[in-house]
N, C-alpha and C. Protein backbone atom coordinates (compact mmCIF):
# COMPACT_ATOMS: atom_id res chain seq x y z
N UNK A 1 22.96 -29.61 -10.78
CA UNK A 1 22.04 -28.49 -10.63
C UNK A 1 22.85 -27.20 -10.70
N UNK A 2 22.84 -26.65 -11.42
CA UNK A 2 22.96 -24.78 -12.07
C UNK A 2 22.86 -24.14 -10.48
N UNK A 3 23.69 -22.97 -10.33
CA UNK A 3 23.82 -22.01 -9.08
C UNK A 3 21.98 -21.43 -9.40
N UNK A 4 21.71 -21.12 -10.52
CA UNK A 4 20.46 -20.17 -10.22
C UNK A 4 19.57 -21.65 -9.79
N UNK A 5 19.52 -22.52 -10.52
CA UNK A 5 18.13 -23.53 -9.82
C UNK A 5 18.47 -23.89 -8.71
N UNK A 6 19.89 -23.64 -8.22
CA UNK A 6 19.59 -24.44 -6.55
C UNK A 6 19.14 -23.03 -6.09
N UNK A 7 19.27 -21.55 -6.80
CA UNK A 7 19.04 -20.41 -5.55
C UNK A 7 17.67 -20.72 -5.08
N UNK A 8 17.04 -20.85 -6.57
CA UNK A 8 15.45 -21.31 -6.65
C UNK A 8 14.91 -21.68 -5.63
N UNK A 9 15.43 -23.02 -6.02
CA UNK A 9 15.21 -24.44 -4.56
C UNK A 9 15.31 -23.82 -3.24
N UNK A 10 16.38 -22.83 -2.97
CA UNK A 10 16.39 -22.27 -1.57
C UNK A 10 15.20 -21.36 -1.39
N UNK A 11 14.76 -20.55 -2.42
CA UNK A 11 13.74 -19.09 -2.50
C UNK A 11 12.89 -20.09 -2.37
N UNK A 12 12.02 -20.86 -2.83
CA UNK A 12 10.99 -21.83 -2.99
C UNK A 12 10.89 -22.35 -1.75
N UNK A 13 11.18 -23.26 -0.52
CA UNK A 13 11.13 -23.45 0.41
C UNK A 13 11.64 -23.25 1.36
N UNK A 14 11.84 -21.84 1.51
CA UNK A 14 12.07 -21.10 2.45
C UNK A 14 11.04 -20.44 3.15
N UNK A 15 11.00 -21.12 4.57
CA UNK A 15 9.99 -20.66 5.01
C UNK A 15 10.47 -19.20 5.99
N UNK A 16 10.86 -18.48 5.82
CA UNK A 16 11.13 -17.12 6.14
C UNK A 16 10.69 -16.34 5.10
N UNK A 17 10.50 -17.11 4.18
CA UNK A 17 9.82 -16.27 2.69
C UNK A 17 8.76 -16.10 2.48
N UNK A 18 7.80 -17.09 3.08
CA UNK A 18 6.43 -16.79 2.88
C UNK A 18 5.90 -15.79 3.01
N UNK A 19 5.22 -15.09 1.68
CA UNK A 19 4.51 -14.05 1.52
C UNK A 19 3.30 -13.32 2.58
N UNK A 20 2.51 -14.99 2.65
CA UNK A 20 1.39 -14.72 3.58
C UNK A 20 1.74 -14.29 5.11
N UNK A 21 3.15 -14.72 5.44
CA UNK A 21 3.54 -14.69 6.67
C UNK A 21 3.83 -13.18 7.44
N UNK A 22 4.69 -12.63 6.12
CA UNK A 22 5.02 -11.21 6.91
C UNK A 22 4.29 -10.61 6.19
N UNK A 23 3.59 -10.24 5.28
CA UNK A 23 2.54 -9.17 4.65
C UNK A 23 1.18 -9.55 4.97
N UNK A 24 0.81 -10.45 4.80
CA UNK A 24 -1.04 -10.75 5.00
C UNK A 24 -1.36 -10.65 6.80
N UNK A 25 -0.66 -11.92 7.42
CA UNK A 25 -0.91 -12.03 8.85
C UNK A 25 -0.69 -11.40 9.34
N UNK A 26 -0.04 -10.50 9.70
CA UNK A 26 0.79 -9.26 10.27
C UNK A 26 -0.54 -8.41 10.69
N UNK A 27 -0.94 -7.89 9.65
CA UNK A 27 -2.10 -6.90 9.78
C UNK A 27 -3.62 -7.57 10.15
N UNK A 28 -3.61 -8.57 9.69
CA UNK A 28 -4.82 -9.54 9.81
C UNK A 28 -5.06 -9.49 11.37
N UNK A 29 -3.46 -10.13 11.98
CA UNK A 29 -3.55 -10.15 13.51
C UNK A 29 -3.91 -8.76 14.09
N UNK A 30 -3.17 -7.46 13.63
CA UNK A 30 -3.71 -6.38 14.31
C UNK A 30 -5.06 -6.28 14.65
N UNK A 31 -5.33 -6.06 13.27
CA UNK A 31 -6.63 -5.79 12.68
C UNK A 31 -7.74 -6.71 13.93
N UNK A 32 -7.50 -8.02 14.19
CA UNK A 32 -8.55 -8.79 14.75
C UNK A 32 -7.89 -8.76 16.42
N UNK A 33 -6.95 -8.12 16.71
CA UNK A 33 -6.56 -8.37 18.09
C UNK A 33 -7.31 -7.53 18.97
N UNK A 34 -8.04 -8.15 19.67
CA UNK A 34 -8.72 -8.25 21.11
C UNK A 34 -10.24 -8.23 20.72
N UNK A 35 -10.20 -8.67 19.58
CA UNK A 35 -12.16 -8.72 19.32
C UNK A 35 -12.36 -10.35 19.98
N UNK A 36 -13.90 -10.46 20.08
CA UNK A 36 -14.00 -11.83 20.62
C UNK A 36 -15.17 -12.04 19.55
N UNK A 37 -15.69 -13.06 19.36
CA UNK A 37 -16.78 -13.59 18.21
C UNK A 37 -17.97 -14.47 18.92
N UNK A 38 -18.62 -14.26 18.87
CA UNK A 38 -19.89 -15.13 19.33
C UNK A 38 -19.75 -16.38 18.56
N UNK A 39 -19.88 -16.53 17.38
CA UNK A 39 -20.07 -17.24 16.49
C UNK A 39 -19.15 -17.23 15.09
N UNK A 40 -19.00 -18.22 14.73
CA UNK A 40 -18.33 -18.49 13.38
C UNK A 40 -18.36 -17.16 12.39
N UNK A 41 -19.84 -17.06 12.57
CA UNK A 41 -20.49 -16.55 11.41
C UNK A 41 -19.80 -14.79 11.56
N UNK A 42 -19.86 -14.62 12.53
CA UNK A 42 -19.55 -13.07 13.07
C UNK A 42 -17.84 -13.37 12.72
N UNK A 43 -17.11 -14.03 12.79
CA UNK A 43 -15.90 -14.06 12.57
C UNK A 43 -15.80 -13.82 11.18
N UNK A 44 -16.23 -14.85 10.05
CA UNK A 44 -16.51 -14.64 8.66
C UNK A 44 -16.87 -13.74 8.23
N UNK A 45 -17.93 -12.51 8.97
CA UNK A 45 -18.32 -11.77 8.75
C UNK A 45 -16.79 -10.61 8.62
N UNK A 46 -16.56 -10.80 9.55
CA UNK A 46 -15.41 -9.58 10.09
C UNK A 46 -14.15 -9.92 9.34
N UNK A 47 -14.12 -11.11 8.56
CA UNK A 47 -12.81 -11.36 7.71
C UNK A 47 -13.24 -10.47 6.26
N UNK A 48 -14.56 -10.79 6.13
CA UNK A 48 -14.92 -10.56 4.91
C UNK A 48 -15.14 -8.82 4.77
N UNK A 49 -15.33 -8.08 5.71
CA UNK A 49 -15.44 -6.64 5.93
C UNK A 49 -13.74 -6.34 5.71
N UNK A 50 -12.77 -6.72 6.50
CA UNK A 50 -11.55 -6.47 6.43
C UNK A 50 -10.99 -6.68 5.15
N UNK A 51 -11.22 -7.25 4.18
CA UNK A 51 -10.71 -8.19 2.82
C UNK A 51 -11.33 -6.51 2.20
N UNK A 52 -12.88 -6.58 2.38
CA UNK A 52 -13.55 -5.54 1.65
C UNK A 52 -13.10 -4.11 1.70
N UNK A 53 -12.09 -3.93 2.89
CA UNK A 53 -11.88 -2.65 3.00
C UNK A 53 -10.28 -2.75 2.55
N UNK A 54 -9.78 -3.11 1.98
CA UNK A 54 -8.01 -3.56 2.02
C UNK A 54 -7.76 -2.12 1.11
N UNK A 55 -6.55 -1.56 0.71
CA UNK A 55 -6.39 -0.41 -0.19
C UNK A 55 -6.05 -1.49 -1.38
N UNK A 56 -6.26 -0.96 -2.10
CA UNK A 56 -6.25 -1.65 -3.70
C UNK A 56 -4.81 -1.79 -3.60
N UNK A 57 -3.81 -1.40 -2.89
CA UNK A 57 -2.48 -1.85 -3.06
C UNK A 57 -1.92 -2.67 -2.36
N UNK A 58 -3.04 -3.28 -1.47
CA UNK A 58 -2.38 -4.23 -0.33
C UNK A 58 -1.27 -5.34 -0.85
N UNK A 59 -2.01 -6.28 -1.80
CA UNK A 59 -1.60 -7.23 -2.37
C UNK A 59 -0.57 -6.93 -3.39
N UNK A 60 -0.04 -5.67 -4.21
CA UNK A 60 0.47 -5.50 -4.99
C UNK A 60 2.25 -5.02 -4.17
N UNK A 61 1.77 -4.76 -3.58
CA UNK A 61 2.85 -4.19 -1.95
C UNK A 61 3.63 -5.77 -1.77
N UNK A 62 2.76 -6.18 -1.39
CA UNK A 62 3.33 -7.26 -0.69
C UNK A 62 4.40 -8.45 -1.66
N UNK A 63 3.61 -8.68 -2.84
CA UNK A 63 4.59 -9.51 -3.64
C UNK A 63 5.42 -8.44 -4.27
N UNK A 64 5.28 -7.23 -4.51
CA UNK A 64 6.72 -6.74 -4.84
C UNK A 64 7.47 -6.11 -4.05
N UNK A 65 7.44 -7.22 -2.94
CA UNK A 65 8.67 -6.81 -1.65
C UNK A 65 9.19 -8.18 -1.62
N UNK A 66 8.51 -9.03 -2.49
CA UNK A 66 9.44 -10.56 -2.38
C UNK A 66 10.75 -10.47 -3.44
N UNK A 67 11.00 -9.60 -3.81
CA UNK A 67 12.07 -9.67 -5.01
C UNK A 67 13.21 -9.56 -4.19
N UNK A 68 12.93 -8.56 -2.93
CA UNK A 68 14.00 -7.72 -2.12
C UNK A 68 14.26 -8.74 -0.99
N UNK A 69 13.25 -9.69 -0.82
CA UNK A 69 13.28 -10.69 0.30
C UNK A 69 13.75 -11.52 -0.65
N UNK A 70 13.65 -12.15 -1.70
CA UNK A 70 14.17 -13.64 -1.74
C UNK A 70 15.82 -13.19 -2.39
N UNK A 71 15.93 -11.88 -2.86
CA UNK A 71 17.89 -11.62 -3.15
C UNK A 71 18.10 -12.06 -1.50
N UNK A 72 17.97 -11.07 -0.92
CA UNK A 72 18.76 -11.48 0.76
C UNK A 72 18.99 -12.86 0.97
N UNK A 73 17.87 -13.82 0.90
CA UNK A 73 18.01 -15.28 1.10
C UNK A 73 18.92 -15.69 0.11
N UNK A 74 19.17 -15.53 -1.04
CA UNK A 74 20.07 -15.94 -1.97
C UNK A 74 21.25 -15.31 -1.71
N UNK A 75 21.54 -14.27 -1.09
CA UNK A 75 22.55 -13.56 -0.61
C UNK A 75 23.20 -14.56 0.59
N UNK A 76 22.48 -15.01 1.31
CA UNK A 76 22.91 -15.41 2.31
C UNK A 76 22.78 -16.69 2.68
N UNK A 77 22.99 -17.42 0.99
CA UNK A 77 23.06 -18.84 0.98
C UNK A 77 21.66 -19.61 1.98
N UNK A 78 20.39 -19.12 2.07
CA UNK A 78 19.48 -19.76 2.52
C UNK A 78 19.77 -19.40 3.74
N UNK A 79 20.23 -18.46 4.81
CA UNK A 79 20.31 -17.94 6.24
C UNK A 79 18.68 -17.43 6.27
N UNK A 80 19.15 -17.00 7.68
CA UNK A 80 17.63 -16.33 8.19
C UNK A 80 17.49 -14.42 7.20
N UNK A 81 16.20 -14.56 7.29
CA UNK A 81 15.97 -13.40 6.46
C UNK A 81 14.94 -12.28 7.52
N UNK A 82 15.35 -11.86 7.82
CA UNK A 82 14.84 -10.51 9.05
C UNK A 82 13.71 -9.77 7.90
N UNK A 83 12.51 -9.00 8.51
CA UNK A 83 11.57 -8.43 8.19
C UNK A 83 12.56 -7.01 7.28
């Protein structure tokens, strides 16, 4: 295996890398911390208002900050990768 396909292999299951982890949840948790829900439905409701209000750059933010996160991990032979 080639230095770049094992970096791969490291960027690929690295779970310090996950996208959803430090860009999506992060704010998701703010966003919903200290509400309480009656019901399912009121929860769904309030995911789906939050999704609806996102800035058109939420998502575009977030994966082009993985370029800068997965060099570090390749930098650091698969070590821990800090926010």
């Amino acid at each position: 295996m080639g230095e770049i396909d094992c970096a791969a292999n490291v960027v690929l299951v690295h779970p310090d890398l996950a996208s959803s982890d430090f860009h999506f949840f992060g704010p998701l948790k703010r966003h919903l911390g200290g509400m309480a829900f009656e019901t399912e439905d009121d929860l769904i409701s309030e995911l789906r208002n939050w999704f609806d209000n996102l800035d058109v750059d939420f998502f575009r933010v977030g994966i082009n900050s993985l370029l800068s996160r997965w060099q570090k991990c390749i930098n650091l032979h698969g070590g821990y990768v800090e926010k």
